[in-house]
C-alpha atoms as a PDB file:
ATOM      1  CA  UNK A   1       0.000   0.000   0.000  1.00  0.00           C
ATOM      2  CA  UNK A   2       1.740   3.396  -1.148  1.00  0.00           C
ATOM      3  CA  UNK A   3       1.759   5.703   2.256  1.00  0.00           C
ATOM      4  CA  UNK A   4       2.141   9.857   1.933  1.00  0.00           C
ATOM      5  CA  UNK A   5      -0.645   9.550  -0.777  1.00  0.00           C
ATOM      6  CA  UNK A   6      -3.653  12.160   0.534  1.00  0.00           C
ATOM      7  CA  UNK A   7      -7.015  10.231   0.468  1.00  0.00           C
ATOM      8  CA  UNK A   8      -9.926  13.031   0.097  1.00  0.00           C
ATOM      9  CA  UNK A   9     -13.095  11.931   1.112  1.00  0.00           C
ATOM     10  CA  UNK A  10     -16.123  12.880  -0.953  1.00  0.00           C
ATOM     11  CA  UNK A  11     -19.673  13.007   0.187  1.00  0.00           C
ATOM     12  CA  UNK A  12     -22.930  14.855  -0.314  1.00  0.00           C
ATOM     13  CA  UNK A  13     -22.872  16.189   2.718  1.00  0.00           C
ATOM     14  CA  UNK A  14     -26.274  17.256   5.055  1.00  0.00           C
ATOM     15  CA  UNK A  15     -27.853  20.390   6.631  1.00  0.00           C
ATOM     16  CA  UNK A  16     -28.218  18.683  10.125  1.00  0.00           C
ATOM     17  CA  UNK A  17     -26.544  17.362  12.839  1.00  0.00           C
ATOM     18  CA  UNK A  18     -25.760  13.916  11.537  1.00  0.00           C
ATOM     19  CA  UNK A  19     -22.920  16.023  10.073  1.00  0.00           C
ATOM     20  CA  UNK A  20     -21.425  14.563  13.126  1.00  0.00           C
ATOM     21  CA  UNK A  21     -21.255  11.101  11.442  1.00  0.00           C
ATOM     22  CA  UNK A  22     -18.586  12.221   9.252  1.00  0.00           C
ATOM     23  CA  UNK A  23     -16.897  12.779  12.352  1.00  0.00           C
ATOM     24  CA  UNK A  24     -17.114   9.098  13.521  1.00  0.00           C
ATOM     25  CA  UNK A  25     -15.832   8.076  10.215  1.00  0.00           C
ATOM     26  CA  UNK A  26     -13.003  10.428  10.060  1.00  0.00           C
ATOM     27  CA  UNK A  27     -11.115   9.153  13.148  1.00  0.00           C
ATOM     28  CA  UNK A  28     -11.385   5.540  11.773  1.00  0.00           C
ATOM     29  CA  UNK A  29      -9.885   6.756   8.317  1.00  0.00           C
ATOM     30  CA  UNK A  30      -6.741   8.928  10.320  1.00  0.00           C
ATOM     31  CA  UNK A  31      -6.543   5.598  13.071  1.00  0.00           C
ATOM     32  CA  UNK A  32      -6.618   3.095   9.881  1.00  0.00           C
ATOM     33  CA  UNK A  33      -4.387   5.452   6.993  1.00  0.00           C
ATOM     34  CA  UNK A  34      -2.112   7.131   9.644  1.00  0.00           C
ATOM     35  CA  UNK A  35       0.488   8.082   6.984  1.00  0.00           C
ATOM     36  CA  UNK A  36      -1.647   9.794   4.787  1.00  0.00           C
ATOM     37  CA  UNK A  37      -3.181  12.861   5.136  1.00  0.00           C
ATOM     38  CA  UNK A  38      -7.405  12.580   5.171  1.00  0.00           C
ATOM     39  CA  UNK A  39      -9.112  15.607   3.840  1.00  0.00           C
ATOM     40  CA  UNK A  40     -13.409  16.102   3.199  1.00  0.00           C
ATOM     41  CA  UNK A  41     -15.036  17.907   0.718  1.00  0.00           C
ATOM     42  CA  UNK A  42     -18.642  17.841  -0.357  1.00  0.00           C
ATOM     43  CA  UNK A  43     -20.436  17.314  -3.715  1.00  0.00           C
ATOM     44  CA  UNK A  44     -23.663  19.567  -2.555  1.00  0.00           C
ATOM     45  CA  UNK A  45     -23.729  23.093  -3.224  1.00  0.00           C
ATOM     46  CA  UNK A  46     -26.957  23.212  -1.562  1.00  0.00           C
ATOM     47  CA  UNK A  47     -25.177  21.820   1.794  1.00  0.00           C
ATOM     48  CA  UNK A  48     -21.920  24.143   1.342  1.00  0.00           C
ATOM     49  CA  UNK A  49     -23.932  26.691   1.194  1.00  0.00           C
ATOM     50  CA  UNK A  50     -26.187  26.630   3.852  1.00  0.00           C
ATOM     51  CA  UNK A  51     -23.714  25.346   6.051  1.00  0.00           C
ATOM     52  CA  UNK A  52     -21.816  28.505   5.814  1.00  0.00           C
ATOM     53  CA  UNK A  53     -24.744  30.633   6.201  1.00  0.00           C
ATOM     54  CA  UNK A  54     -25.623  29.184   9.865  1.00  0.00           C
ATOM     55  CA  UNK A  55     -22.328  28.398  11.168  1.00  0.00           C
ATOM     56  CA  UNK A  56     -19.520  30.411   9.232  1.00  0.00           C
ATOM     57  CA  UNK A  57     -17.988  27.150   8.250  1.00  0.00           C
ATOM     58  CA  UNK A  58     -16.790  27.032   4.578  1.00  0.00           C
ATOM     59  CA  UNK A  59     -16.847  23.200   3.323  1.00  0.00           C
ATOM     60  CA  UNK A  60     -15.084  22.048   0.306  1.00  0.00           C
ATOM     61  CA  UNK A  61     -15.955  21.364  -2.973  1.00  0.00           C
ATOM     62  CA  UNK A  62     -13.953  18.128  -4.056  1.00  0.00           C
ATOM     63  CA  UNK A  63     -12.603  20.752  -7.275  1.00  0.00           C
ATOM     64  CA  UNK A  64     -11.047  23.178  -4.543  1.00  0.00           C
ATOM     65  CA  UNK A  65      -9.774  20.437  -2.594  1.00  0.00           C
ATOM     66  CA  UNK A  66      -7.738  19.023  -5.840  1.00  0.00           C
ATOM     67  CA  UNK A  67      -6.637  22.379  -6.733  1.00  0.00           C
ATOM     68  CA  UNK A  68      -4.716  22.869  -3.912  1.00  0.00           C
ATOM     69  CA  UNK A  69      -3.455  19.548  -3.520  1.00  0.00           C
ATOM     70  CA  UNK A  70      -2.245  19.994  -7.028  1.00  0.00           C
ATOM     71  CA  UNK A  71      -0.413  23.422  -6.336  1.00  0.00           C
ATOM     72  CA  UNK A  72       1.220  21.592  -3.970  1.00  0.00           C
ATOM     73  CA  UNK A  73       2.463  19.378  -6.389  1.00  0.00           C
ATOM     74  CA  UNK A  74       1.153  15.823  -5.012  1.00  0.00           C
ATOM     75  CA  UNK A  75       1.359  13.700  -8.535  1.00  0.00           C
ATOM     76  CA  UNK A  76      -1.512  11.477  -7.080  1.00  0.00           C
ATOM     77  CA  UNK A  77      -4.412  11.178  -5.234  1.00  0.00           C
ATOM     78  CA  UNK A  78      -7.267   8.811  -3.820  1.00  0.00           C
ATOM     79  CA  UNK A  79     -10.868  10.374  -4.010  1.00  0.00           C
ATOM     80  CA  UNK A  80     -12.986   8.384  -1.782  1.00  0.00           C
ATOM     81  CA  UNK A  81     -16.337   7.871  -2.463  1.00  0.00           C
ATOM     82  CA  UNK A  82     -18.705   8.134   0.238  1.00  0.00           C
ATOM     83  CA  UNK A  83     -21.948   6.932  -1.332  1.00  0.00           C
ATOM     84  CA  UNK A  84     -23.660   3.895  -1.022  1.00  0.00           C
ATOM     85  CA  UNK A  85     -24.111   2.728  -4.573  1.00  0.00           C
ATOM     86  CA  UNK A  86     -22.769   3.446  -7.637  1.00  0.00           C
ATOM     87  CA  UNK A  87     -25.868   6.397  -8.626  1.00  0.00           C
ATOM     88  CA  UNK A  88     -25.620   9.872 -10.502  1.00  0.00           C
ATOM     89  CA  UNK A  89     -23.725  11.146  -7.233  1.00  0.00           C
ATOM     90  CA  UNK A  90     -20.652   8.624  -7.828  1.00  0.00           C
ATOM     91  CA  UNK A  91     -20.614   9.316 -11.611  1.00  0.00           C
ATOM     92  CA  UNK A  92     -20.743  12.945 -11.285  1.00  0.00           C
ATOM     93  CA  UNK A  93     -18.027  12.821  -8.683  1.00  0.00           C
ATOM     94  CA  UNK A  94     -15.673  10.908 -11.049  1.00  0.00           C
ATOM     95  CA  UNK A  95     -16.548  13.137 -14.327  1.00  0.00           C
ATOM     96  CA  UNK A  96     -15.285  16.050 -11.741  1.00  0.00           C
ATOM     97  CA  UNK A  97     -12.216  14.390 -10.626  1.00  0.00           C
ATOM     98  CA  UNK A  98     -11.052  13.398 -13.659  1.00  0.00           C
ATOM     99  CA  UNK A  99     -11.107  16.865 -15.017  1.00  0.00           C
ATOM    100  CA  UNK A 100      -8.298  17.715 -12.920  1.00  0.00           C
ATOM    101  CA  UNK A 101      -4.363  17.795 -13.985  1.00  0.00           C
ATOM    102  CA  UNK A 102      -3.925  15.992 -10.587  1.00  0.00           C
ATOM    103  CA  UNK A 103      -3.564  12.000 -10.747  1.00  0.00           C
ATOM    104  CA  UNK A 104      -6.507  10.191  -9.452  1.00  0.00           C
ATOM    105  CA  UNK A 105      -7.367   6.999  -8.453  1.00  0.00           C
ATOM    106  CA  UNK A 106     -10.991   6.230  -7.602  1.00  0.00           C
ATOM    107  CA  UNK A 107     -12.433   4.500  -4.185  1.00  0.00           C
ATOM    108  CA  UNK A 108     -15.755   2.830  -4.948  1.00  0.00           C
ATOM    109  CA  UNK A 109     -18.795   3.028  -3.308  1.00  0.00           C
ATOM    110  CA  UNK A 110     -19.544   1.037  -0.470  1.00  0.00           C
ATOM    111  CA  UNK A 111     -21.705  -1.587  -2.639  1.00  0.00           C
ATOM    112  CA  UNK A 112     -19.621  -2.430  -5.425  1.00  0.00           C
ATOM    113  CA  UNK A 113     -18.877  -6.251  -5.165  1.00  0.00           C
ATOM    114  CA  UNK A 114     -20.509  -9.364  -3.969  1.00  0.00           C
ATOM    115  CA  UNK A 115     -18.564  -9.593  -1.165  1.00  0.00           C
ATOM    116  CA  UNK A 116     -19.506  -5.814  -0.113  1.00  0.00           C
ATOM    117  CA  UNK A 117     -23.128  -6.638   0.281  1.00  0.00           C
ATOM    118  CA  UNK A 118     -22.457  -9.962   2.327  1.00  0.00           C
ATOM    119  CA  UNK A 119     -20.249  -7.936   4.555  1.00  0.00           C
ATOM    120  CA  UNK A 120     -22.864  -4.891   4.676  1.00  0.00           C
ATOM    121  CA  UNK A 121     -25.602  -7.767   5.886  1.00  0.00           C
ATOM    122  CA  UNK A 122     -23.073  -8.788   8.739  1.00  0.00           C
ATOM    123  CA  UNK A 123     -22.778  -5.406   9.831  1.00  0.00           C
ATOM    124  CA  UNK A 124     -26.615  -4.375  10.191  1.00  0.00           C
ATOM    125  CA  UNK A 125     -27.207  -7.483  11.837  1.00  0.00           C
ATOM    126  CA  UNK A 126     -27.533  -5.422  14.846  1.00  0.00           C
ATOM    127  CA  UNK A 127     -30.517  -3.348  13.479  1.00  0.00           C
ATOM    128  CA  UNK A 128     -32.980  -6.656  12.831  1.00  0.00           C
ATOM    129  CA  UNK A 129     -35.533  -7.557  15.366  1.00  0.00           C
ATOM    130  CA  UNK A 130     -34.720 -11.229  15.945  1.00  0.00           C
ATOM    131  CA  UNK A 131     -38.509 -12.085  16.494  1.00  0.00           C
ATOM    132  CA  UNK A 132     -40.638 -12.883  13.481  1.00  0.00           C
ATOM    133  CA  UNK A 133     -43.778 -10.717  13.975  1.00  0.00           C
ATOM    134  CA  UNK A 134     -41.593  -7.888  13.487  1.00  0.00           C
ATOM    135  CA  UNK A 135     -40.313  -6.478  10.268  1.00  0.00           C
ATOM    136  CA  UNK A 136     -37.243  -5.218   9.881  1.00  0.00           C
ATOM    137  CA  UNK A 137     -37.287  -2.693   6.872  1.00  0.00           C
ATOM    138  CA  UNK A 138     -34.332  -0.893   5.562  1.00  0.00           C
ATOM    139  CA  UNK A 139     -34.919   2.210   3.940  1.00  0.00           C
ATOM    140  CA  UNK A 140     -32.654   4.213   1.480  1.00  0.00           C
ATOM    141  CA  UNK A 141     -32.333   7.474  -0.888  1.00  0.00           C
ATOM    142  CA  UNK A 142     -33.668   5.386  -3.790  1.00  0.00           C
ATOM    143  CA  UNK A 143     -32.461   6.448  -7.496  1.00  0.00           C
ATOM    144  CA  UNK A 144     -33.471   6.409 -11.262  1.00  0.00           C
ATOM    145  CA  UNK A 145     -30.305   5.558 -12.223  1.00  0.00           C
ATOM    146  CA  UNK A 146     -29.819   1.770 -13.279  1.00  0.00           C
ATOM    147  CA  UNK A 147     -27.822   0.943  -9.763  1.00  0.00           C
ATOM    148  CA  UNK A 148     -31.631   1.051  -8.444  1.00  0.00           C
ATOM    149  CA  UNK A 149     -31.165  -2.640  -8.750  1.00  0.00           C
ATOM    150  CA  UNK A 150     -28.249  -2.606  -5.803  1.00  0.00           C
ATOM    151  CA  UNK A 151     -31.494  -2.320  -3.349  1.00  0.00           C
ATOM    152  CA  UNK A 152     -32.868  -5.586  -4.248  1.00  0.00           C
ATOM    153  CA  UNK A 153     -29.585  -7.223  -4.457  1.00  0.00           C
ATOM    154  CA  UNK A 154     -29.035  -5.933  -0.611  1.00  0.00           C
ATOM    155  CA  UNK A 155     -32.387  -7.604   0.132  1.00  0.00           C
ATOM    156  CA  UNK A 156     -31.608 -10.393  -1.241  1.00  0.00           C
ATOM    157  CA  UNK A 157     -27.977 -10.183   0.810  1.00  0.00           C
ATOM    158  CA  UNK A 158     -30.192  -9.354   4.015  1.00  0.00           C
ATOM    159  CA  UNK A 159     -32.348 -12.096   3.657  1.00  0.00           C
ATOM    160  CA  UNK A 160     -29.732 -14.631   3.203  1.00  0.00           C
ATOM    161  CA  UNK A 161     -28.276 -13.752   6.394  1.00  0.00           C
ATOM    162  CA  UNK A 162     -30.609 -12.377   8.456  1.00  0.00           C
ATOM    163  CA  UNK A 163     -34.226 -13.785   7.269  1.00  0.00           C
ATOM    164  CA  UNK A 164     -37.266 -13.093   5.820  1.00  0.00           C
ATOM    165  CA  UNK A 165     -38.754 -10.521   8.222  1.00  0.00           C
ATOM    166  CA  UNK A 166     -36.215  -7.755   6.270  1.00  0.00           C
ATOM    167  CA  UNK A 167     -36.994  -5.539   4.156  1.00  0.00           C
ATOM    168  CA  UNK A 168     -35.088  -2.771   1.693  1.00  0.00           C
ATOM    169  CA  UNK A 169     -37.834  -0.152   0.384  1.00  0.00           C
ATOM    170  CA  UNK A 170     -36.374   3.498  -0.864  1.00  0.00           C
ATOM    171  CA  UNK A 171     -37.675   7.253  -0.766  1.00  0.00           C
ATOM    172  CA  UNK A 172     -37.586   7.635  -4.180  1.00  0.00           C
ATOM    173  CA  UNK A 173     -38.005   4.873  -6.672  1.00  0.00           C
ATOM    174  CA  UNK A 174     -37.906   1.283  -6.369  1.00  0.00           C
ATOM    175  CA  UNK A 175     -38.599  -0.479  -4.145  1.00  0.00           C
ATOM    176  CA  UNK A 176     -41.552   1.974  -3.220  1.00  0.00           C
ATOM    177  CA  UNK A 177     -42.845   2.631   0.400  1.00  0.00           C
ATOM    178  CA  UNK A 178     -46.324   1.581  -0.713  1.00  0.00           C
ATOM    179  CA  UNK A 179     -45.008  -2.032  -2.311  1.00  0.00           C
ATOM    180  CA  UNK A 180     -42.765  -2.761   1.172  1.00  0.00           C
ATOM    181  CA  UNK A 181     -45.449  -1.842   2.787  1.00  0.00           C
ATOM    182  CA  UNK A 182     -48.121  -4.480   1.540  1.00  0.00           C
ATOM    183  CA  UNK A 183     -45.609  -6.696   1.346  1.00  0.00           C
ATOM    184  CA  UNK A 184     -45.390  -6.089   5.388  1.00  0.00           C
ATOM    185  CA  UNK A 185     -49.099  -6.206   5.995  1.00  0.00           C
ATOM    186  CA  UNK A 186     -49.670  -9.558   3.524  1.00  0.00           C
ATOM    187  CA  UNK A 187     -46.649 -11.449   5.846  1.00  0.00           C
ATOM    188  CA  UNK A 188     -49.352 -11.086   8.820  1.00  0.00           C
ATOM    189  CA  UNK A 189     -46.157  -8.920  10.750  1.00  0.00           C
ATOM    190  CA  UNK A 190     -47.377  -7.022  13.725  1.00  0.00           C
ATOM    191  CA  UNK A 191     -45.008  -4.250  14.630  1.00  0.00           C
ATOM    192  CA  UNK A 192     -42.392  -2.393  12.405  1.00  0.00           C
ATOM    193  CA  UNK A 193     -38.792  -2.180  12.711  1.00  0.00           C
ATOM    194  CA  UNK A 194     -37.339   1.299  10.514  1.00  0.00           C
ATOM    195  CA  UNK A 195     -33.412   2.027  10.308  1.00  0.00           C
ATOM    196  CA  UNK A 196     -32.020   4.201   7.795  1.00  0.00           C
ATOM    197  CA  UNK A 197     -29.985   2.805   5.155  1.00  0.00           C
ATOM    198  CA  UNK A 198     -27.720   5.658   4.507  1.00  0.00           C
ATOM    199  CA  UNK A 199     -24.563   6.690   5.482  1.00  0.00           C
ATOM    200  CA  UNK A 200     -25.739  10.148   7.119  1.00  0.00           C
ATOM    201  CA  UNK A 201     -29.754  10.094   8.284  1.00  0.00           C
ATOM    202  CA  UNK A 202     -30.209  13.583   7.353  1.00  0.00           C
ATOM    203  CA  UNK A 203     -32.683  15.143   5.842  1.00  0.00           C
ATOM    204  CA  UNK A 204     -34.686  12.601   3.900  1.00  0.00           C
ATOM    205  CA  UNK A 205     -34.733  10.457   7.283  1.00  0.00           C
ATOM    206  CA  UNK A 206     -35.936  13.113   9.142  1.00  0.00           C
ATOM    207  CA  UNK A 207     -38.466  14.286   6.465  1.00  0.00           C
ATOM    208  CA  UNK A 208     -39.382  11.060   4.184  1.00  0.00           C
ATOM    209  CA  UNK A 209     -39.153   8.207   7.560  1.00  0.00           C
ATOM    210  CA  UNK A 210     -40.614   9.784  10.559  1.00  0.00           C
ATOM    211  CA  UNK A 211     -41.702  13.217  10.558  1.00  0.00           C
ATOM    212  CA  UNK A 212     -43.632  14.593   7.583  1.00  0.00           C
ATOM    213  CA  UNK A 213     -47.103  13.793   6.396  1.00  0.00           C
ATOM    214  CA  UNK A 214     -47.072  10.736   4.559  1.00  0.00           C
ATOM    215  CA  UNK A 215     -44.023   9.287   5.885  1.00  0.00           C
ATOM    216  CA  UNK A 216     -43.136   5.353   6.151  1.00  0.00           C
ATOM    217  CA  UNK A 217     -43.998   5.715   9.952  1.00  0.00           C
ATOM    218  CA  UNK A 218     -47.086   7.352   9.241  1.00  0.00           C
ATOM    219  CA  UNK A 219     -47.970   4.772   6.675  1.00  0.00           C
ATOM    220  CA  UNK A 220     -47.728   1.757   8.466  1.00  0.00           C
ATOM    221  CA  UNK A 221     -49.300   3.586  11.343  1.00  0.00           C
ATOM    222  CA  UNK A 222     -51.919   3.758   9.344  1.00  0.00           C
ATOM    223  CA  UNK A 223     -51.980   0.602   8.788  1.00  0.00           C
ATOM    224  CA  UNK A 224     -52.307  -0.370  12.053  1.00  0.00           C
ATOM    225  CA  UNK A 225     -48.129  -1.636  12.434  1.00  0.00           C
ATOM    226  CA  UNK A 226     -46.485  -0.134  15.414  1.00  0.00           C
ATOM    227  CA  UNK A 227     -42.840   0.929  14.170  1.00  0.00           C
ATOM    228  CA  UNK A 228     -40.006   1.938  16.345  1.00  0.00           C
ATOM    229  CA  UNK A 229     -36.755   3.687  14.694  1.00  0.00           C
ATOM    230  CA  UNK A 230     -33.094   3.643  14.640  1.00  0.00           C
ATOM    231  CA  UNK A 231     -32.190   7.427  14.218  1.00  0.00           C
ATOM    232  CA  UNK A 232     -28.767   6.727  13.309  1.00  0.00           C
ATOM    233  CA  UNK A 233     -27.087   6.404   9.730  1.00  0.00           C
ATOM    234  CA  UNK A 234     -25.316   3.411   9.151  1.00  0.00           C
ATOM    235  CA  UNK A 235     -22.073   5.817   8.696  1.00  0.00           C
ATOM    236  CA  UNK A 236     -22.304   4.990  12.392  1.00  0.00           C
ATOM    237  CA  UNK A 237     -21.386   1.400  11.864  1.00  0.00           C
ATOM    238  CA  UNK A 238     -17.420   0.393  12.346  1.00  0.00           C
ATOM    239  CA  UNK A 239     -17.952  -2.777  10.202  1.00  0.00           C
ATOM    240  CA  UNK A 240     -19.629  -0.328   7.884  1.00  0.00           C
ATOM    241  CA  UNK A 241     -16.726   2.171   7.653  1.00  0.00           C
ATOM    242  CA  UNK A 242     -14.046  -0.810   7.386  1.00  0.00           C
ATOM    243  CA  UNK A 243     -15.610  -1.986   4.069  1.00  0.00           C
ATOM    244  CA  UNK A 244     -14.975   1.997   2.811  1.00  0.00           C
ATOM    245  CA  UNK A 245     -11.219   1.431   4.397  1.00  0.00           C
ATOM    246  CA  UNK A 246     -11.166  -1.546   1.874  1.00  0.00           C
ATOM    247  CA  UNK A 247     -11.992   0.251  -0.824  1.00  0.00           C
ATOM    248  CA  UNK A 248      -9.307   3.201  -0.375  1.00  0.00           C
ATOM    249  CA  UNK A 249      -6.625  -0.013   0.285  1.00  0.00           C
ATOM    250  CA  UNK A 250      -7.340  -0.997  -3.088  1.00  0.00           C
ATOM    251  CA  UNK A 251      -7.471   2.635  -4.888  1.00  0.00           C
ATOM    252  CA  UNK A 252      -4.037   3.156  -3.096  1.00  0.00           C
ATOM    253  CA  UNK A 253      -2.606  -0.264  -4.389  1.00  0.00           C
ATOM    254  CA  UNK A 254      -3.994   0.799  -8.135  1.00  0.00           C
ATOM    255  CA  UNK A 255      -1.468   3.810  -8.029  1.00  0.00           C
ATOM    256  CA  UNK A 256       1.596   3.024  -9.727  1.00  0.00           C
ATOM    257  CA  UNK A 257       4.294   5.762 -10.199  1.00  0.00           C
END
């Protein structure tokens, strides 16, 4: 593994305080890569932005954190992506990147190969209620890009491991709320586990899981299911941020000079 090669992290980002989980992740990456430097920057304008507004903090774009690694003459560079699957966030990330005169090599996303999504099951087996009136659903961002399929795979994964009282449904896309949720009610389960299947439960979790009108936890209320939440992102998981550590190993041992 090449050492003195800086490994910049790249995520979305969010608005609210599961900023923190960055945090988490960050002292596994310095414990893990301790001679290399780790640096963050954030694909979300939106998040930079507003960020800066309510706490005079100025995050990163991952083009201003290449630029200066470049003008201090580093030939090479891991970009780390933070994102679960391989969506229009990873592929706009790596058009960026690549723009740059700075050498890159890529870190996929946390679900790239087979062994990623046994190793993802492993580490949520935490989250599943080990009692089979209870369903254990899994909810993610959701995308129309053609990684959409990664969710079912993960399901698939999940149930392997951990039975058939799991569930992966997404905010946007497929699998929808309303299909995991008949799929819940047709099983005959009584109560309603809900953790967050992203790195950071931001916004959407906040918004699209628990709070808003017409969230999953309204729905199945509604349906008469009880549901209890994790309120945690999964960014929050060692095992989780180990299988990212994996995938910078293996963008550092790509870089030949």
């Amino acid at each position: 593994m090449v050492k003195g090669i800086p490994i910049v992290m790249v995520a979305f980002g969010t608005t609210t305080k599961a900023l923190d989980t960055y945090k988490f992740m960050d002292s596994i990456f310095r414990n893990r890569f301790g001679d290399n430097e780790i640096l963050w920057a954030y694909s979300s304008r939106m998040v930079r932005d507003r960020i800066k507004a309510r706490k005079g903090v100025e995050l990163k774009h991952p083009h201003q954190v290449l630029s200066e690694l470049a003008v201090k003459q580093y030939e090479w560079v891991v970009v780390q992506s933070v994102h679960l699957i391989w969506g229009h966030e990873f592929y706009r990330m790596v058009e960026e990147v690549n723009k740059m005169s700075i050498r890159v090599s890529i870190g996929l996303p946390l679900l790239t190969d087979p062994k990623d999504y046994c190793d993802t099951a492993k580490a949520l087996f935490r989250f599943v209620k080990h009692d089979e009136k209870i369903a254990s659903i899994f909810v993610g961002h959701g995308t129309d890009h053609p990684s959409w399929t990664s969710y079912l795979a993960l399901e698939r994964a999940f149930r392997k491991r951990l039975g058939k009282n799991t569930f992966v449904g997404v905010v946007e896309g497929v699998p929808s709320r309303e299909e995991v949720i008949d799929a819940v009610t047709s099983g005959g389960f009584k109560k309603a586990h809900l953790i967050p299947l992203m790195v950071v439960a931001g916004t959407h979790f906040r918004e699209d899981l628990v709070w808003e009108e017409g969230s999953w936890k309204q729905a199945l209320e509604q349906r008469g299911i009880p549901v209890t939440v994790e309120d945690k992102g999964i960014g929050y998981v060692k095992e989780i941020v180990e299988i990212f550590c994996t995938h910078i190993e293996e963008a550092l041992d790509a870089i030949s000079f």
